[in-house]
C-alpha atoms as a PDB file:
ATOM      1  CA  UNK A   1     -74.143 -72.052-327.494  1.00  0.00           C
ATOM      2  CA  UNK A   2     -75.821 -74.955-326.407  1.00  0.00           C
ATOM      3  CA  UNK A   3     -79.539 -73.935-325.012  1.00  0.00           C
ATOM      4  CA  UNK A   4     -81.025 -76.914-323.408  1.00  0.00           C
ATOM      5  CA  UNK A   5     -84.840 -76.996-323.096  1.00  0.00           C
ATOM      6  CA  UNK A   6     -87.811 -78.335-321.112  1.00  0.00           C
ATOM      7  CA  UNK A   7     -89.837 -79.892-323.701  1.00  0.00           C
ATOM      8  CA  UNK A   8     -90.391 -78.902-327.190  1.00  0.00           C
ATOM      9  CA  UNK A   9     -93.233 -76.588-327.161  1.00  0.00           C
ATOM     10  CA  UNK A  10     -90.375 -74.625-325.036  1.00  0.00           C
ATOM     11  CA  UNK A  11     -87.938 -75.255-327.610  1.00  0.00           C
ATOM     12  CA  UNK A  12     -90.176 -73.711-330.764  1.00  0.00           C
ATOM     13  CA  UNK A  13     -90.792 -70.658-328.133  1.00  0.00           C
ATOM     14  CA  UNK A  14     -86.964 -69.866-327.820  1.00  0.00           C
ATOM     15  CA  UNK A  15     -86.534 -70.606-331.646  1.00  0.00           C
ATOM     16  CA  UNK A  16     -89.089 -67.855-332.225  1.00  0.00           C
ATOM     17  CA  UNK A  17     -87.684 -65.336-330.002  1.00  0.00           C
ATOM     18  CA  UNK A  18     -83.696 -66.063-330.748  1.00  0.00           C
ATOM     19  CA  UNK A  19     -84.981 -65.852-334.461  1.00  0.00           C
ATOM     20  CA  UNK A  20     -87.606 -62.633-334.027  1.00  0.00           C
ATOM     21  CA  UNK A  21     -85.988 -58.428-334.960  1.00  0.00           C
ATOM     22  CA  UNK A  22     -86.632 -58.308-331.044  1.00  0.00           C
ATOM     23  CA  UNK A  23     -83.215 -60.685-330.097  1.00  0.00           C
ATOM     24  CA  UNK A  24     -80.134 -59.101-330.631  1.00  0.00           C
ATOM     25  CA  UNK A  25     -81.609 -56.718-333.381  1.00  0.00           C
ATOM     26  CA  UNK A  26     -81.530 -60.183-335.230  1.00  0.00           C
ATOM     27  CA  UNK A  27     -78.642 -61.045-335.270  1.00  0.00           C
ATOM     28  CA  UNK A  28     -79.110 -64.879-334.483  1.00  0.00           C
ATOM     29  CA  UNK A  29     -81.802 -65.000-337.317  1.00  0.00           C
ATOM     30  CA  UNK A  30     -80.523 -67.548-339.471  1.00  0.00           C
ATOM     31  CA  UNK A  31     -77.886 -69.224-337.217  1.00  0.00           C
ATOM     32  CA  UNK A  32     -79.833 -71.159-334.844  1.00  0.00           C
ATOM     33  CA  UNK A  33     -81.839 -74.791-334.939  1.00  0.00           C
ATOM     34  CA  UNK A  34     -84.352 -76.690-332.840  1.00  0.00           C
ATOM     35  CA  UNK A  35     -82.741 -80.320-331.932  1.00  0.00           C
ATOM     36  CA  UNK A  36     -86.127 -82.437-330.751  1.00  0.00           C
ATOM     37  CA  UNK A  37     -88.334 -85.368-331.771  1.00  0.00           C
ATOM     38  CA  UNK A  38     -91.056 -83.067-333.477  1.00  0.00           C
ATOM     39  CA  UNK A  39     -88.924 -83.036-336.164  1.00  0.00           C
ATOM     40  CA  UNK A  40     -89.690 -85.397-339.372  1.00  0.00           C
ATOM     41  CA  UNK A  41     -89.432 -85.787-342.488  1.00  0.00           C
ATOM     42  CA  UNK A  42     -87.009 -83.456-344.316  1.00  0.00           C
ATOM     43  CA  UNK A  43     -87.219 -81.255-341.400  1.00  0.00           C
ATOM     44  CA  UNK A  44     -85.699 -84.098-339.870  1.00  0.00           C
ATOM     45  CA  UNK A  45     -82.967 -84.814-342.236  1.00  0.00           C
ATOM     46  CA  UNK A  46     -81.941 -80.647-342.424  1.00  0.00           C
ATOM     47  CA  UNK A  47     -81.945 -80.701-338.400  1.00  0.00           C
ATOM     48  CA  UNK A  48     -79.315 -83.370-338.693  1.00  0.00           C
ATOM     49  CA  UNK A  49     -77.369 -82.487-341.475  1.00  0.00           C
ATOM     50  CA  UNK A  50     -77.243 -79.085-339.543  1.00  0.00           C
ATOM     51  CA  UNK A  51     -76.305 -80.338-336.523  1.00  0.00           C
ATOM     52  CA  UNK A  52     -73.537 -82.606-337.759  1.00  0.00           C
ATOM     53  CA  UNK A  53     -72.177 -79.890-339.997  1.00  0.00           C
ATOM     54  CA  UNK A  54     -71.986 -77.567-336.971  1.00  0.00           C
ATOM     55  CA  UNK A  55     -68.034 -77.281-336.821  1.00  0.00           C
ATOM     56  CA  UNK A  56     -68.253 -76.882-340.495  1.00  0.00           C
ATOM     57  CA  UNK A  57     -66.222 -73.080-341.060  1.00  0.00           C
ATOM     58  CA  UNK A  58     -69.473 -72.382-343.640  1.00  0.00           C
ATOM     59  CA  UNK A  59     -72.053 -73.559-341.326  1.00  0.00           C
ATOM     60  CA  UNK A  60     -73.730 -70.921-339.768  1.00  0.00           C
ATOM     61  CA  UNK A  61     -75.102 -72.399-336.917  1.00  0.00           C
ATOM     62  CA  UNK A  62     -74.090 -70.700-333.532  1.00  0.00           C
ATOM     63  CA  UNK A  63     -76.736 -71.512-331.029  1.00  0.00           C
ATOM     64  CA  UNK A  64     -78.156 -75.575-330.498  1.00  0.00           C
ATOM     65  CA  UNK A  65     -81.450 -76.004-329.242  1.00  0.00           C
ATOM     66  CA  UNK A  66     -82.322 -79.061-327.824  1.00  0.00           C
ATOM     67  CA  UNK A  67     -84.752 -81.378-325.839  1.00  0.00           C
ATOM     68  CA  UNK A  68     -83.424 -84.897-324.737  1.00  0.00           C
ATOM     69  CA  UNK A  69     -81.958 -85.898-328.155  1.00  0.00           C
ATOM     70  CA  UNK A  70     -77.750 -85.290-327.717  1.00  0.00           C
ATOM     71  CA  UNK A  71     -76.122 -87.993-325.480  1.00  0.00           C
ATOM     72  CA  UNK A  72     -73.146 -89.806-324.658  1.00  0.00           C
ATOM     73  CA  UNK A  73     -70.904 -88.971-327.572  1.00  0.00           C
ATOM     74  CA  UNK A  74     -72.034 -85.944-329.357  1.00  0.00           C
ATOM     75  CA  UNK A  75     -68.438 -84.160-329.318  1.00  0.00           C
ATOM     76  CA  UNK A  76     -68.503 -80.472-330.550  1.00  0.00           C
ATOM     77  CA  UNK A  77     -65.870 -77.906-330.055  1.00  0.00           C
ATOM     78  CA  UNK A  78     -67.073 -75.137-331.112  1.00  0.00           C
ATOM     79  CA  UNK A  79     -69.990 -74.546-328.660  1.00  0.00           C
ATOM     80  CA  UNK A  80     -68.538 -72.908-325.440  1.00  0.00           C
ATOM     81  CA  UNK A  81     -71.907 -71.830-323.425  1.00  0.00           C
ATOM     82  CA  UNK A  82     -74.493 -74.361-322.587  1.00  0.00           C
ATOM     83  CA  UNK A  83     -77.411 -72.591-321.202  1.00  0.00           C
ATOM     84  CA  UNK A  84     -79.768 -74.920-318.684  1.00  0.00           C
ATOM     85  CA  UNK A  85     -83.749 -74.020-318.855  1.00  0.00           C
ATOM     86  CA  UNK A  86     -84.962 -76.964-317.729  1.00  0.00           C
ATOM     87  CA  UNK A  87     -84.881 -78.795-314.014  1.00  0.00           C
ATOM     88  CA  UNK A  88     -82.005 -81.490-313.552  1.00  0.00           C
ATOM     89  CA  UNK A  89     -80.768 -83.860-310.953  1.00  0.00           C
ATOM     90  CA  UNK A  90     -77.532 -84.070-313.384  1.00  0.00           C
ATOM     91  CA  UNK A  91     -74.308 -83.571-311.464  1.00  0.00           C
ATOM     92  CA  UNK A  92     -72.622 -83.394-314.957  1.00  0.00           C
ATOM     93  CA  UNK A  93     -74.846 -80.916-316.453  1.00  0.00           C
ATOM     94  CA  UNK A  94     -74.646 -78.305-313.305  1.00  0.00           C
ATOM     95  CA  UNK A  95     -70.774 -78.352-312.849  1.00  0.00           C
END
């Protein structure tokens, strides 16, 4: 699933709740990360090495979160749902 947010204050929020007991009796605990510019670092480098390992069979990653840093050319297969929780004039993103 690809969960797109408003801004990344919004983006640690969902983190925190996909990640908490409370979601899906947590389930999603480990198998989620926050795609944003606040980010550095070797935070940085995991959130990309996650992100491009993503289609990787021993990656665990099921659920993207992200704020304004995928474009034109990100390509993944194996996330089905994109989830919209921010406003958007996008045509694209709404069909």
């Amino acid at each position: 699933m690809l969960v797109i947010a408003r801004d990344t204050n919004h983006a640690s929020q969902l983190l925190d709740l996909i990640q908490s007991n409370e979601f899906a009796e947590g389930y999603y605990k480990d198998q989620v990360i926050q795609v944003d510019s606040s980010k550095t670092g070797v935070q940085e480098n995991e959130m990309v090495e996650r992100l491009l390992e993503v289609e990787h069979p021993d990656e665990p990653t099921e659920i993207v979160i992200y704020v304004n840093m995928l474009k034109e050319g990100w390509d993944v297969t194996n996330l089905y749902t994109i989830l919209l929780l921010r406003a958007t004039d996008s045509e694209i993103l709404i069909k």
